[in-house]
N, C-alpha and C. Protein backbone atom coordinates (compact mmCIF):
# COMPACT_ATOMS: atom_id res chain seq x y z
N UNK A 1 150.45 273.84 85.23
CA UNK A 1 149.77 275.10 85.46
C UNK A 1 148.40 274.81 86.04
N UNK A 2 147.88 275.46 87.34
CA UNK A 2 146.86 275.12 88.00
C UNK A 2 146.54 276.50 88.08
N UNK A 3 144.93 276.47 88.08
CA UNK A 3 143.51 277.22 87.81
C UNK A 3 142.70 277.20 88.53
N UNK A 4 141.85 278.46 89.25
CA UNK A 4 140.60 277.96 89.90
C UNK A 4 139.94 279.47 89.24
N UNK A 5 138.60 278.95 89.58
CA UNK A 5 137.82 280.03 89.29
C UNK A 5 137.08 280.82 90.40
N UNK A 6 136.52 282.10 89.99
CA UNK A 6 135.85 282.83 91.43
C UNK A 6 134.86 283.16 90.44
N UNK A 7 133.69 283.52 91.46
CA UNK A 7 132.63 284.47 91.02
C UNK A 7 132.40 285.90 91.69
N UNK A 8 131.72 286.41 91.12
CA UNK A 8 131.54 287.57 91.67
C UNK A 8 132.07 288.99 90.94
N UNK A 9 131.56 290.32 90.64
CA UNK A 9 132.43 291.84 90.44
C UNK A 9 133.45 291.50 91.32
N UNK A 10 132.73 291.57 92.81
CA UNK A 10 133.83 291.41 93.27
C UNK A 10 135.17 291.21 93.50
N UNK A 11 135.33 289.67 93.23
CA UNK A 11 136.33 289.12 93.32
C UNK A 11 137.47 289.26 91.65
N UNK A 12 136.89 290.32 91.05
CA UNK A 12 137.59 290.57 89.43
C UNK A 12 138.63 291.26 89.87
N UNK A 13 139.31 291.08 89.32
CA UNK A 13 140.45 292.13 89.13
C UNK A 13 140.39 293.00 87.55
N UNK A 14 139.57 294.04 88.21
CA UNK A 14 138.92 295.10 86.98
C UNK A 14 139.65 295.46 86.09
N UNK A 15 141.16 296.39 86.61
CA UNK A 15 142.09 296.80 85.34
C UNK A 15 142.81 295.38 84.50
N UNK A 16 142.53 294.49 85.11
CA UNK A 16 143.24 292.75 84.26
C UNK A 16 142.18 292.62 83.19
N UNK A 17 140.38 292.66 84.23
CA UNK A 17 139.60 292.35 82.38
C UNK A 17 139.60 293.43 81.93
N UNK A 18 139.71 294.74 81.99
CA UNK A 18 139.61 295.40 80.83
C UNK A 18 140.81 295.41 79.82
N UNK A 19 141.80 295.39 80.02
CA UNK A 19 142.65 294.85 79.66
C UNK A 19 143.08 293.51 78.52
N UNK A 20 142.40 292.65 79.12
CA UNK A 20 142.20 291.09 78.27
C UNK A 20 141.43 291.54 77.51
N UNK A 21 139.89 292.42 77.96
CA UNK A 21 138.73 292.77 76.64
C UNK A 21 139.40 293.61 75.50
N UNK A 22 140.21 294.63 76.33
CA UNK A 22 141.11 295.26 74.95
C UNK A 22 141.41 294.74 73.72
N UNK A 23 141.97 293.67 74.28
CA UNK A 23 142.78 292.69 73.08
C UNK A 23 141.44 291.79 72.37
N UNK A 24 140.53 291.95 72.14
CA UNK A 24 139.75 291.07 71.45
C UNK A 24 138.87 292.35 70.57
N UNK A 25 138.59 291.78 69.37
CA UNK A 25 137.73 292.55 68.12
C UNK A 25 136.63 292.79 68.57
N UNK A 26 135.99 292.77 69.34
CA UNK A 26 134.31 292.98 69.46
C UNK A 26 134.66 293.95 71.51
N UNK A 27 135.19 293.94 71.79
CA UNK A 27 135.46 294.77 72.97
C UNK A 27 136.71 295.86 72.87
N UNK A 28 137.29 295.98 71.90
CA UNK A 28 138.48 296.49 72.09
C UNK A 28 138.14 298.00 71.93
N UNK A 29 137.05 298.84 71.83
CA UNK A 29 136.34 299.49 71.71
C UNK A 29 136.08 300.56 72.91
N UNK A 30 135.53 299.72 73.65
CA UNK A 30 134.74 299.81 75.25
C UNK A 30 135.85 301.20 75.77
N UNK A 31 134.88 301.70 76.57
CA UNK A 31 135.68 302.12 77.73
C UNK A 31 136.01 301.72 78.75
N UNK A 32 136.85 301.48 79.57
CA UNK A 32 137.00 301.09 80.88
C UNK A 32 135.71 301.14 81.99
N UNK A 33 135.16 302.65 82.01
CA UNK A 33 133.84 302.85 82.46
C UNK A 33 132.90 301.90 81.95
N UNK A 34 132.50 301.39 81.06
CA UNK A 34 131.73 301.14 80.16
C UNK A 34 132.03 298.90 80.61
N UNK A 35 133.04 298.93 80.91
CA UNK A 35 133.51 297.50 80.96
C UNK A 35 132.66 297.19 82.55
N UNK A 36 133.37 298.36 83.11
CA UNK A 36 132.94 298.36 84.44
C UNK A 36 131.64 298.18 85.10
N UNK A 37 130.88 299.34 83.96
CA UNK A 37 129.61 299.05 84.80
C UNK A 37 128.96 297.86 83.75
N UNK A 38 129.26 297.11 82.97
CA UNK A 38 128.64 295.95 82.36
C UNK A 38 129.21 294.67 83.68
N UNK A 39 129.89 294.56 83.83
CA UNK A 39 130.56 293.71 85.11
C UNK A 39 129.63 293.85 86.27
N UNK A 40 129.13 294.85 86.78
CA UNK A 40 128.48 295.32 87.77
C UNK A 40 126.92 294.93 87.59
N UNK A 41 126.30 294.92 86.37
CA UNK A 41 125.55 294.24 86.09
C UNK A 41 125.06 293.19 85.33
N UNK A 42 126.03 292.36 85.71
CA UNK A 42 126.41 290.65 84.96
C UNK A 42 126.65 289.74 86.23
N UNK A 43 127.09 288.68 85.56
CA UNK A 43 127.32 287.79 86.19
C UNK A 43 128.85 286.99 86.04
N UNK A 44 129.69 287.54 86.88
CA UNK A 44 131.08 287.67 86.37
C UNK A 44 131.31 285.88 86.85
N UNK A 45 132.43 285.81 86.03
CA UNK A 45 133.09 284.34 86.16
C UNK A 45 134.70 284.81 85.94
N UNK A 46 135.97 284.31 86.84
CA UNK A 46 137.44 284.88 86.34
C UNK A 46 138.06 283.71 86.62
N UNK A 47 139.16 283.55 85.79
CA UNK A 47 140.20 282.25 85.84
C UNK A 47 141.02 282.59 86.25
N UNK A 48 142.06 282.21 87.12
CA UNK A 48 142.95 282.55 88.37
C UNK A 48 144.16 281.93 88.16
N UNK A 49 145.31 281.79 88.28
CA UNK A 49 146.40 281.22 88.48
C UNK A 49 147.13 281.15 89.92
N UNK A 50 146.76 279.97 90.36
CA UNK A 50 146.69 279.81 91.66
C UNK A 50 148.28 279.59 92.61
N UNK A 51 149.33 279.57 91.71
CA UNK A 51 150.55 280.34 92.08
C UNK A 51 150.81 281.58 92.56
N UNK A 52 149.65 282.71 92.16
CA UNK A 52 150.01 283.74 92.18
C UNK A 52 148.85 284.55 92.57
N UNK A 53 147.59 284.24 92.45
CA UNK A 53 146.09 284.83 92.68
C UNK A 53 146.05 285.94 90.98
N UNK A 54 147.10 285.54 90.34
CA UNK A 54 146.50 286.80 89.05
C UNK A 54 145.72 286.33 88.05
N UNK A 55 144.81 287.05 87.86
CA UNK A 55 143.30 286.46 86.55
C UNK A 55 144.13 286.59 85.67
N UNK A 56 144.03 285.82 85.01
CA UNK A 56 144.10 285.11 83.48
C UNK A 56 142.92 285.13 82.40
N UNK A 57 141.77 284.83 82.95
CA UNK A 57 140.28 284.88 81.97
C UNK A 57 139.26 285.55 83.05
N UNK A 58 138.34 285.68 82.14
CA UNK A 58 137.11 286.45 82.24
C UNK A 58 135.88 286.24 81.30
N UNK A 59 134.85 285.69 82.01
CA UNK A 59 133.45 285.72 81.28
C UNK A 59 132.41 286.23 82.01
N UNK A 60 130.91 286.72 81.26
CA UNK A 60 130.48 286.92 81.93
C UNK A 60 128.87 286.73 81.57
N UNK A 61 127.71 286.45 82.43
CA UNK A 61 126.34 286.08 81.80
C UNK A 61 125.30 287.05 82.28
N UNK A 62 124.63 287.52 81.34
CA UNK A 62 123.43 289.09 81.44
C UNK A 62 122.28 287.67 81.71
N UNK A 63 121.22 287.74 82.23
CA UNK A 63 120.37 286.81 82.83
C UNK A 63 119.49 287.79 83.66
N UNK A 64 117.64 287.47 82.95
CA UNK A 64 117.01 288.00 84.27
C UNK A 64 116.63 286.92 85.08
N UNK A 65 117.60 286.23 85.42
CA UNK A 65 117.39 285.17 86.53
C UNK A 65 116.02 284.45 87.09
N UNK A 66 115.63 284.05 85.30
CA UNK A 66 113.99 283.48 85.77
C UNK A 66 114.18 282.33 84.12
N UNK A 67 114.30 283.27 83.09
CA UNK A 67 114.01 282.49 81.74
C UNK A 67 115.29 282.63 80.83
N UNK A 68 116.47 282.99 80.82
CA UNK A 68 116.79 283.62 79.91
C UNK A 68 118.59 283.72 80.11
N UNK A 69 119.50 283.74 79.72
CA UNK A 69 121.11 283.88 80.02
C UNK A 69 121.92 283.76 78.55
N UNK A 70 122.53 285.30 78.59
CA UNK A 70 123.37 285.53 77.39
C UNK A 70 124.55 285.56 77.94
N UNK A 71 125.72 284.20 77.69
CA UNK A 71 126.85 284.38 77.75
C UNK A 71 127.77 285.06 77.04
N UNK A 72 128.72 285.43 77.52
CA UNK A 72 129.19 286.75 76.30
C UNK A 72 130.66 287.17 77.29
N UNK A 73 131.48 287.82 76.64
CA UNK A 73 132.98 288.22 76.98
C UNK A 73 133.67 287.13 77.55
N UNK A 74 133.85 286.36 76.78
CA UNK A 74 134.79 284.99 77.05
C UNK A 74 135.88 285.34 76.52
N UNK A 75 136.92 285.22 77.28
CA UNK A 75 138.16 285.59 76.84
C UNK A 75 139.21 284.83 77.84
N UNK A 76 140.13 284.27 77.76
CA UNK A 76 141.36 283.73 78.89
C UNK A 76 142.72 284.49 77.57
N UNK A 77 143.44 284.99 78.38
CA UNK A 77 145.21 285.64 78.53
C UNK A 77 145.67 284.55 77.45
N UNK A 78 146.27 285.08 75.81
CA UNK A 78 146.55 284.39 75.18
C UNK A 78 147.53 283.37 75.31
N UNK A 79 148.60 284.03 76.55
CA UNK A 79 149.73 283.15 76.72
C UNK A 79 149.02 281.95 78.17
N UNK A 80 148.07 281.27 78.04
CA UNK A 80 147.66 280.88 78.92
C UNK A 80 146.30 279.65 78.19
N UNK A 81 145.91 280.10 77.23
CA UNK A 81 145.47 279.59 76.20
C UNK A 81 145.71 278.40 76.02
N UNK A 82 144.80 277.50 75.78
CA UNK A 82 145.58 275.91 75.15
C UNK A 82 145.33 275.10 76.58
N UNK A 83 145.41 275.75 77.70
CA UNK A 83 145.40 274.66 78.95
C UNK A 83 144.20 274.62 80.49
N UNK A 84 143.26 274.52 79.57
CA UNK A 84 142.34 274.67 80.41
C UNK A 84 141.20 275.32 81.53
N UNK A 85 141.91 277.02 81.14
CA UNK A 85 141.34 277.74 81.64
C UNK A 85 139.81 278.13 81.45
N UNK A 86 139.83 278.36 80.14
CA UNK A 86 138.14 278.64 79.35
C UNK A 86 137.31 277.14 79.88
N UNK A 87 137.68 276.16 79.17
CA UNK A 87 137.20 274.90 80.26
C UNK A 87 136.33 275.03 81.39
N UNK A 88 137.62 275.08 82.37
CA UNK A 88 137.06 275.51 83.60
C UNK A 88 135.82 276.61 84.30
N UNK A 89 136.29 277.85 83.41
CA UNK A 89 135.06 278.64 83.55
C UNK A 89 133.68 277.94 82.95
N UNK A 90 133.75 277.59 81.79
CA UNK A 90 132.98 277.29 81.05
C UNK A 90 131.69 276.15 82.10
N UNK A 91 132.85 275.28 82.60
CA UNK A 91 132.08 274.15 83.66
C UNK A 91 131.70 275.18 85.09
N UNK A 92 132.05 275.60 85.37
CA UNK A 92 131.67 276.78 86.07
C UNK A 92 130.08 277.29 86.02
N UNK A 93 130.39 277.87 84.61
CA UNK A 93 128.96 278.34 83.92
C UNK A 93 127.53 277.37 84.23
N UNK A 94 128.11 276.09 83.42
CA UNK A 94 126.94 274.87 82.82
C UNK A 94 126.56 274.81 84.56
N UNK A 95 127.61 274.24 85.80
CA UNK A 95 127.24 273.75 86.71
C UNK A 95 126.38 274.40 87.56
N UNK A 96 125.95 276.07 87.28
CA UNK A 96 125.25 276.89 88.22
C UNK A 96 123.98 276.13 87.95
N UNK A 97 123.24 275.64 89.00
CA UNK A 97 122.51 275.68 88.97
C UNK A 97 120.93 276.35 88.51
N UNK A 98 120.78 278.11 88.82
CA UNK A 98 120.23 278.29 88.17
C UNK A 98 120.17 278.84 86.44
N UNK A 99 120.85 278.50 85.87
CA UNK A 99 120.90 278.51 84.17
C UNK A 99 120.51 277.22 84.14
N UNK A 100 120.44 276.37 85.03
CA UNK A 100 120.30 274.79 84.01
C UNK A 100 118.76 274.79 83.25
N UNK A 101 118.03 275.50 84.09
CA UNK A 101 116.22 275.25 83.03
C UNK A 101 116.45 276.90 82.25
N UNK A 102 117.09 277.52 82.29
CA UNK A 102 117.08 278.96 81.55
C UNK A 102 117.77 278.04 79.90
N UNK A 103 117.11 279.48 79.00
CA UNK A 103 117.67 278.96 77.55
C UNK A 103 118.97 279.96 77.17
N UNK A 104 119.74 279.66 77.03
CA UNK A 104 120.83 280.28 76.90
C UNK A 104 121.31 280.85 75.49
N UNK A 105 121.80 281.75 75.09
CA UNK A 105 122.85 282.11 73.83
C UNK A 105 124.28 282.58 74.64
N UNK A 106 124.60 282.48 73.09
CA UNK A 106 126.01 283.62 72.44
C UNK A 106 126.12 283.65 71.50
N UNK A 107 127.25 284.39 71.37
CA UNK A 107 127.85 284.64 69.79
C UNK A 107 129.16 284.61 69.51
N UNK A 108 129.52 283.95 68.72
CA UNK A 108 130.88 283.06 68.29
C UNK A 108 130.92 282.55 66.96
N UNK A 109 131.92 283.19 66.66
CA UNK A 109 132.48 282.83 65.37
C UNK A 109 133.56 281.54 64.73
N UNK A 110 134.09 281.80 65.71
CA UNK A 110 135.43 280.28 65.27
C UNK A 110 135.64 279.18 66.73
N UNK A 111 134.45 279.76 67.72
CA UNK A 111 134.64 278.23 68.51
C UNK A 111 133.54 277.62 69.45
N UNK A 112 132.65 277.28 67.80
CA UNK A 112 131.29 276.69 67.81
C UNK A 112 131.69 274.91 68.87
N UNK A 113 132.75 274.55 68.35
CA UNK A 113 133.06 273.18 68.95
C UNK A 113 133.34 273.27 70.74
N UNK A 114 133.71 274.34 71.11
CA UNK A 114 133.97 274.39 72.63
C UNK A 114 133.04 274.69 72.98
N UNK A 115 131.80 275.25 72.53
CA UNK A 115 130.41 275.23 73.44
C UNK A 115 129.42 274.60 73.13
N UNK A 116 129.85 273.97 71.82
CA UNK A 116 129.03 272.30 71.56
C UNK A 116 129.11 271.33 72.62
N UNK A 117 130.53 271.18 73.37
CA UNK A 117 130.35 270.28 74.94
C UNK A 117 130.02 270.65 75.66
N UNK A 118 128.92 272.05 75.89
CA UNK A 118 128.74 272.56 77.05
C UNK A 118 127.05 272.48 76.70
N UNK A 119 126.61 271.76 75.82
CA UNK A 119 125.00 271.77 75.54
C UNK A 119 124.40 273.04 74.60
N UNK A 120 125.52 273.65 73.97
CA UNK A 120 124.85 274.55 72.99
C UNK A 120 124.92 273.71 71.66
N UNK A 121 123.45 274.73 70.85
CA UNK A 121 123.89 274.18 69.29
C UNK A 121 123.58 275.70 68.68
N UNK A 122 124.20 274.79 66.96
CA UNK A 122 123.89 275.60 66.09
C UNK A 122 122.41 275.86 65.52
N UNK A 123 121.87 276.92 65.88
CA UNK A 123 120.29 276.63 65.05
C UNK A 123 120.09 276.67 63.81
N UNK A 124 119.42 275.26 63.24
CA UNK A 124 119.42 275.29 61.78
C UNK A 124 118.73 276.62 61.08
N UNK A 125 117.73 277.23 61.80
CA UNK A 125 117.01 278.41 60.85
C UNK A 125 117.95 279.67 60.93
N UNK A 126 117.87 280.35 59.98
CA UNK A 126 118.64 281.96 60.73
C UNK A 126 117.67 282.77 60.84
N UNK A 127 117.37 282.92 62.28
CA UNK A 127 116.00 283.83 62.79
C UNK A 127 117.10 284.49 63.76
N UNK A 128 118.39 284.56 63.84
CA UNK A 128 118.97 286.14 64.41
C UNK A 128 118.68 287.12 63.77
N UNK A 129 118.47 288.42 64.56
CA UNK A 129 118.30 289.41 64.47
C UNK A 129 118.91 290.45 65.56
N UNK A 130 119.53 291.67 64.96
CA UNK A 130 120.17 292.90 65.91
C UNK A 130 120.32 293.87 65.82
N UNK A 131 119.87 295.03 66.82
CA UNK A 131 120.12 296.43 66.65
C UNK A 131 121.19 297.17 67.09
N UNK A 132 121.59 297.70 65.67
CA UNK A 132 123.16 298.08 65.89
C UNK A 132 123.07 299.49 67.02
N UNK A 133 124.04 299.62 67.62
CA UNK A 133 124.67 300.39 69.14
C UNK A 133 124.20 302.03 68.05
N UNK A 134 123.13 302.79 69.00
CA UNK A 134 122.71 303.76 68.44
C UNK A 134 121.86 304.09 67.24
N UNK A 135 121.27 302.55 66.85
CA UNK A 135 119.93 302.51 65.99
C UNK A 135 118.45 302.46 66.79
């Protein structure tokens, strides 16, 4: 199974990520509208299956393109899972050039070890903090 990645809104295939976001606990929520115009102002990344041109994954990074990049909606097609797709985006991500001096987050619960090889850590203090949607 071979993979490439694209960048760009553009190049998404919109009803595929909203779709993939469906299926996950923290997006399954969203509206389609709502997916859409977050895409529109992000920084999209999509995993491809190059048999066929159909996305498989989707991530994407909010950045004011000076100090700063929150990665966030990582997701690859469960039946697709296991072989390298997230990977790929992921190296995608690290290799842009401009994030390399920006400080980066996310938020992740069960796969602290796949973005431990990408130069993230865990911070020993807990100085998170967040305002819940309509506080």
């Amino acid at each position: 199974m071979e993979f490439y990645i694209e960048t760009g809104v553009e190049n998404m295939q919109i009803p595929v990520v909203v779709e993939l976001l469906h299926t996950t606990a923290w997006a399954k929520e969203r509206s389609a509208e709502t997916i859409e115009k977050s895409m529109r102002n992000s920084d999209c990344y999509g995993a491809f299956l190059k048999e066929n041109d159909q996305q498989i994954g989707f991530s994407r990074v909010v950045t004011d393109d000076a100090t700063f990049f929150w990665l966030t909606d990582v997701i690859v097609d469960e039946k697709y899972r296991g072989n390298g797709a997230g990977k790929m985006m992921m190296e995608a991500i690290r290799n842009q050039e401009k994030y390399i001096p920006m400080h980066g987050v996310l938020i992740t619960r069960d796969a602290q070890g796949l973005y431990e090889r990408y130069g993230f850590i865990v911070p020993e203090e807990n100085n998170y903090m967040r305002k819940p949607n309509g506080a």
